[in-house]
N, C-alpha and C. Protein backbone atom coordinates (compact mmCIF):
# COMPACT_ATOMS: atom_id res chain seq x y z
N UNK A 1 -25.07 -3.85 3.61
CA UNK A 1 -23.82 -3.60 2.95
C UNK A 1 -23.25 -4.92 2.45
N UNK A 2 -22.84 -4.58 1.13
CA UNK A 2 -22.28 -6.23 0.64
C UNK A 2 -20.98 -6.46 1.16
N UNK A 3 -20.23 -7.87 1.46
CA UNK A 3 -19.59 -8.30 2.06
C UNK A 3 -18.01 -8.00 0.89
N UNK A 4 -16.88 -7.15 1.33
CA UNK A 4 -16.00 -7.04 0.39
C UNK A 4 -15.06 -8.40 -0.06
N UNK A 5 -14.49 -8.17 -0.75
CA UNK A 5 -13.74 -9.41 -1.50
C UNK A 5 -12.32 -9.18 -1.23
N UNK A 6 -11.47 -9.79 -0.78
CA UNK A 6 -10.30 -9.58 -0.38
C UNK A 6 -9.33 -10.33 -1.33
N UNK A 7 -8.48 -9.84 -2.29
CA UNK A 7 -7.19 -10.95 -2.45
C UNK A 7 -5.96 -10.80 -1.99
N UNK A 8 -5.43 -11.37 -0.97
CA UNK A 8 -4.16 -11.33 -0.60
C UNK A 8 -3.12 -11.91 -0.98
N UNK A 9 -2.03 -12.21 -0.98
CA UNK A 9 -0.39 -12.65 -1.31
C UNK A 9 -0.89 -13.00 -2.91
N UNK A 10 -1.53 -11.53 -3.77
CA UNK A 10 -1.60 -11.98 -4.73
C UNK A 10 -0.23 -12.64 -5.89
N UNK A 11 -0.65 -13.69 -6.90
CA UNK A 11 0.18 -14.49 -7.36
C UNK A 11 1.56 -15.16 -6.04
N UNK A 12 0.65 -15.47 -5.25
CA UNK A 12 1.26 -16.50 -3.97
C UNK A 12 2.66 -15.51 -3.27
N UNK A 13 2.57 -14.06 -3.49
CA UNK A 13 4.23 -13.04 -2.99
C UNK A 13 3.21 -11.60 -2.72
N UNK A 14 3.56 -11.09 -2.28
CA UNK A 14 3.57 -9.63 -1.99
C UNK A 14 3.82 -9.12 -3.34
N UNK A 15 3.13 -8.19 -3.45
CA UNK A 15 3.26 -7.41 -4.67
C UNK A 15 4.43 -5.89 -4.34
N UNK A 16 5.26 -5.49 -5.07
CA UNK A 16 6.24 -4.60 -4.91
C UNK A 16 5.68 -3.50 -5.69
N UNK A 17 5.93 -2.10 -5.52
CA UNK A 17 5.90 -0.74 -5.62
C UNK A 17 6.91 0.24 -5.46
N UNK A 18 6.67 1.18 -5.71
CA UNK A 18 7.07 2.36 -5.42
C UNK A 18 6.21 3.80 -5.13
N UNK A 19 6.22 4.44 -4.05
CA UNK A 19 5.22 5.19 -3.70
C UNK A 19 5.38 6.55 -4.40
N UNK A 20 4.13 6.96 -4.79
CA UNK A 20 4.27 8.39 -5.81
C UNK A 20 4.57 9.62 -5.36
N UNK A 21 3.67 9.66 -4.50
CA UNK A 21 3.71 10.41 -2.81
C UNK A 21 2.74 10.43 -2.11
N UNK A 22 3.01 10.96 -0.91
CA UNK A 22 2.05 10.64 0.46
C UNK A 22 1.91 11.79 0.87
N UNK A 23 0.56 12.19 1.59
CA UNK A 23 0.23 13.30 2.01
C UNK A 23 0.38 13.36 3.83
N UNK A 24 1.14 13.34 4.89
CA UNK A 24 0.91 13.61 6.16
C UNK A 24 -0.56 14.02 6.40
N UNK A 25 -0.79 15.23 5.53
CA UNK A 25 -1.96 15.91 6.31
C UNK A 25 -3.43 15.44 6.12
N UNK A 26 -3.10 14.73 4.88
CA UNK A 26 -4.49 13.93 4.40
C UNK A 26 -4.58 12.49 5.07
N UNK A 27 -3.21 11.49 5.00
CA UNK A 27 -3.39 10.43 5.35
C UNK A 27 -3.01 9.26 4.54
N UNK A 28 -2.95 9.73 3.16
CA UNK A 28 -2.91 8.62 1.83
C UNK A 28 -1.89 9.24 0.83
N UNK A 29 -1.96 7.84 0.20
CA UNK A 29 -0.79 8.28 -1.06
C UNK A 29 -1.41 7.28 -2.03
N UNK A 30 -0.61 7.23 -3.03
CA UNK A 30 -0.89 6.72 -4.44
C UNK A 30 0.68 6.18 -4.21
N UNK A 31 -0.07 4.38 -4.43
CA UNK A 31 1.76 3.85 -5.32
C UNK A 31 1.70 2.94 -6.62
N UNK A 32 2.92 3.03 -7.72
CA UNK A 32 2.92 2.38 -8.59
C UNK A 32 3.12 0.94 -8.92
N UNK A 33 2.93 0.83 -9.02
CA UNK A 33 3.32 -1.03 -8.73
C UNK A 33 4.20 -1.38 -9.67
N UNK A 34 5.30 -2.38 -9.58
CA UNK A 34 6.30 -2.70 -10.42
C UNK A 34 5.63 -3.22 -11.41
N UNK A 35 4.61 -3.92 -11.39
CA UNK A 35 4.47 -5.07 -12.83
C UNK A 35 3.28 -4.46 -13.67
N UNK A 36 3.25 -3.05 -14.28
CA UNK A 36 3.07 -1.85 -14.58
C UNK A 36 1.29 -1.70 -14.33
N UNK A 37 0.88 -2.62 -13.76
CA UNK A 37 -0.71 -1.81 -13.31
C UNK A 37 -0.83 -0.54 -12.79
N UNK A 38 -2.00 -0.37 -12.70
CA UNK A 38 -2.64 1.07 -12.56
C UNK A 38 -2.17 1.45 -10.75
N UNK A 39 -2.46 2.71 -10.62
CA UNK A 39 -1.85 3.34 -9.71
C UNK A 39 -3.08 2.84 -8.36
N UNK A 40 -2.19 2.70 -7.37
CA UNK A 40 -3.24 2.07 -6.27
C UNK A 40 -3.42 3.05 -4.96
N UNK A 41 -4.47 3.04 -4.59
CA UNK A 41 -4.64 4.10 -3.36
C UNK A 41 -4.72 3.34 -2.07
N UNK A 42 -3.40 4.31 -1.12
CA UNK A 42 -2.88 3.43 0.39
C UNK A 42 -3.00 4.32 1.35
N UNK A 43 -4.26 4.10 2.46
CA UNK A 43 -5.00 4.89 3.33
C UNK A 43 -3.74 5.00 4.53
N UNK A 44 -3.62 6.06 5.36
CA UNK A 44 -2.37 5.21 6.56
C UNK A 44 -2.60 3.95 7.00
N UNK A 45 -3.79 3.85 7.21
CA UNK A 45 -3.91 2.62 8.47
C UNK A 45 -3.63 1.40 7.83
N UNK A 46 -3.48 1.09 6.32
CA UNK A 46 -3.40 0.44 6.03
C UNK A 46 -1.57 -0.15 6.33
N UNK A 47 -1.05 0.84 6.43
CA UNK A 47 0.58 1.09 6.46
C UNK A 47 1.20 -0.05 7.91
N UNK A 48 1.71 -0.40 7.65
CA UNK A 48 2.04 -1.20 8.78
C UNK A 48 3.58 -0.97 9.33
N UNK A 49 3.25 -0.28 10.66
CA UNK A 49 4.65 0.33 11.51
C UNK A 49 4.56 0.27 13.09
N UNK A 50 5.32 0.83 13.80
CA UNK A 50 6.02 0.59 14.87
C UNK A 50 5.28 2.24 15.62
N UNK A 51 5.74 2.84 14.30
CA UNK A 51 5.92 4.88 14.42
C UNK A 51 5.12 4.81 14.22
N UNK A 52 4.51 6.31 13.59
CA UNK A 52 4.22 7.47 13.17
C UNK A 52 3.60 6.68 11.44
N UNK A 53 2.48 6.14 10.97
CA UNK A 53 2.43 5.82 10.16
C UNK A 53 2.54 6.73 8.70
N UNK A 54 3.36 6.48 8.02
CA UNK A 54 3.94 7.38 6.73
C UNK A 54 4.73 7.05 5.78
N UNK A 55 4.99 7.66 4.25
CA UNK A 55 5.88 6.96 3.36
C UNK A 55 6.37 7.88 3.11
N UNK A 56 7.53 7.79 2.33
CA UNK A 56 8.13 8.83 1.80
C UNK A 56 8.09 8.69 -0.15
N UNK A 57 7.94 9.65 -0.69
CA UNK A 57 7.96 9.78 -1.95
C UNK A 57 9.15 8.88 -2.55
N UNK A 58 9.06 8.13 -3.72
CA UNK A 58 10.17 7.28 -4.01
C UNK A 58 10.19 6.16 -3.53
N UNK A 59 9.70 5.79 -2.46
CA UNK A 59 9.86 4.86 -1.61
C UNK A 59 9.86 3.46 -2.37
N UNK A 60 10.97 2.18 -1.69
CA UNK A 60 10.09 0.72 -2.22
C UNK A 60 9.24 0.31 -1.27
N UNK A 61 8.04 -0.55 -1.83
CA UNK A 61 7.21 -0.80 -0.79
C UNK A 61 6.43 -2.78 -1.41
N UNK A 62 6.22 -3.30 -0.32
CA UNK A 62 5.47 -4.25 -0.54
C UNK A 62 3.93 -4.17 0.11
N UNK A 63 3.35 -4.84 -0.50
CA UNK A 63 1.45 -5.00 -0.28
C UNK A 63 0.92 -5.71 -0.89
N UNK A 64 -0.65 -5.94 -0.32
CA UNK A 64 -1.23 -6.81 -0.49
C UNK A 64 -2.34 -5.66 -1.42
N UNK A 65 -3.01 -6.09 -2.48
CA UNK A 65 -4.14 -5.79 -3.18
C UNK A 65 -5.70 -6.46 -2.55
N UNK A 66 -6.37 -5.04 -2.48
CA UNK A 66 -7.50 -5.12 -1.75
C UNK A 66 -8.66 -4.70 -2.97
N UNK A 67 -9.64 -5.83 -3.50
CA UNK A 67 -10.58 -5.56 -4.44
C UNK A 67 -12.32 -5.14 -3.72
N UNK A 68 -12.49 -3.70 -3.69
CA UNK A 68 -13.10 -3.31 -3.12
C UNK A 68 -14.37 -3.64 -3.85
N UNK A 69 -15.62 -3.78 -3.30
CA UNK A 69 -16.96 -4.09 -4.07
C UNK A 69 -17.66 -2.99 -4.77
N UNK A 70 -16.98 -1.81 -4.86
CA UNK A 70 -17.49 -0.62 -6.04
C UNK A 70 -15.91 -0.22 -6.70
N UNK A 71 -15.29 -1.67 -6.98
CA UNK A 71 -14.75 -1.61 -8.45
C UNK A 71 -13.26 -1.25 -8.04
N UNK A 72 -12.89 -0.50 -7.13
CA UNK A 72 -11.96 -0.11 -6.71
C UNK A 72 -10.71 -0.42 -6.36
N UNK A 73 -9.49 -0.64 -6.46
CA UNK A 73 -8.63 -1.48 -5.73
C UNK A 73 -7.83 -0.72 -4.85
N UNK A 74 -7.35 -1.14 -3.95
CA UNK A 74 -6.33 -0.44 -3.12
C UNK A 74 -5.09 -1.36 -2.34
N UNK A 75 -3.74 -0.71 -2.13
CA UNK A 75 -2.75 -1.36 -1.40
C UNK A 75 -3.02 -1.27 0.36
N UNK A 76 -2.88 -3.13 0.66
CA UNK A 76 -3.23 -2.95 2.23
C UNK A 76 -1.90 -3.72 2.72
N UNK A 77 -2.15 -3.81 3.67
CA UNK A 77 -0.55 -4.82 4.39
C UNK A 77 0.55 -4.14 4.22
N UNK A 78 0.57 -2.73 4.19
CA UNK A 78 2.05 -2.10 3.23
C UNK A 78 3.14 -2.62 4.42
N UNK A 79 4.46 -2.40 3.80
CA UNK A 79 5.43 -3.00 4.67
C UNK A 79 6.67 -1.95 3.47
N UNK A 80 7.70 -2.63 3.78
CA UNK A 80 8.75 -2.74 3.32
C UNK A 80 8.99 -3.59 2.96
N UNK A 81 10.49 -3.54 2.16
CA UNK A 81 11.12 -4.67 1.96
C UNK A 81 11.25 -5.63 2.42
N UNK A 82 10.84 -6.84 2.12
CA UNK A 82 10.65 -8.01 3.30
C UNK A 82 10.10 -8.40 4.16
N UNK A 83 9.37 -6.99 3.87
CA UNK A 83 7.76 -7.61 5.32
C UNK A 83 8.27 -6.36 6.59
N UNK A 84 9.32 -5.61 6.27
CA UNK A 84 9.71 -4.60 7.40
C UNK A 84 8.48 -3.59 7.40
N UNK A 85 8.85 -3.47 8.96
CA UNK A 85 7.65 -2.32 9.87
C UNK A 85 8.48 -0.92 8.62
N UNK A 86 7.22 -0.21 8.10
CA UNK A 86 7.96 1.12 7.55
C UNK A 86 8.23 1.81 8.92
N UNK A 87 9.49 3.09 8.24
CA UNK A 87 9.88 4.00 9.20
C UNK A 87 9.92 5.14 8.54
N UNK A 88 9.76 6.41 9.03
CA UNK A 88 9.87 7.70 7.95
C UNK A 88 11.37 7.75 7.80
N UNK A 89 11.49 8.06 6.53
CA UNK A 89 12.67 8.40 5.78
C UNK A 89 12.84 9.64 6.35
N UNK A 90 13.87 10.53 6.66
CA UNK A 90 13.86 11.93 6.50
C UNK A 90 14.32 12.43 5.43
């Protein structure tokens, strides 16, 4: 298996979003990213919390961009604002 390629604190900050929505029962969501790239796919585990890992639709969110070796990209490190543990919205 080839060794993946990681870029983190891309352009030296956390990259900001907004989440499209999230599925509980699946695990993942799709979020948009402010600086209008393509829509990125965020597994739970990638989610970084305290709880119950989850987003809520609408949401703001910060992450790190993960360049997968079959082309792919995805949001990892998710947080909140400022690096906060997410919490479910109700």
């Amino acid at each position: 298996m080839a060794p993946r390629v990681t870029l983190l604190e891309t352009r030296g900050r956390k990259e900001k979003g907004i989440v499209k929505w999230f599925s509980d029962q699946k695990g993942f969501s799709f979020v948009i990213p402010d600086d209008g790239a393509n829509e990125l796919f965020v597994h739970q585990s990638s989610i970084r919390s305290k709880d119950f890992r989850s987003l809520t639709d609408g949401e703001a969110i910060e992450f790190d961009v993960e360049f997968g070796n079959n082309g792919h990209t995805k949001a990892i490190n998710v947080t909140g604002p400022d690096g906060a543990h997410q919490r479910r919205i109700p």
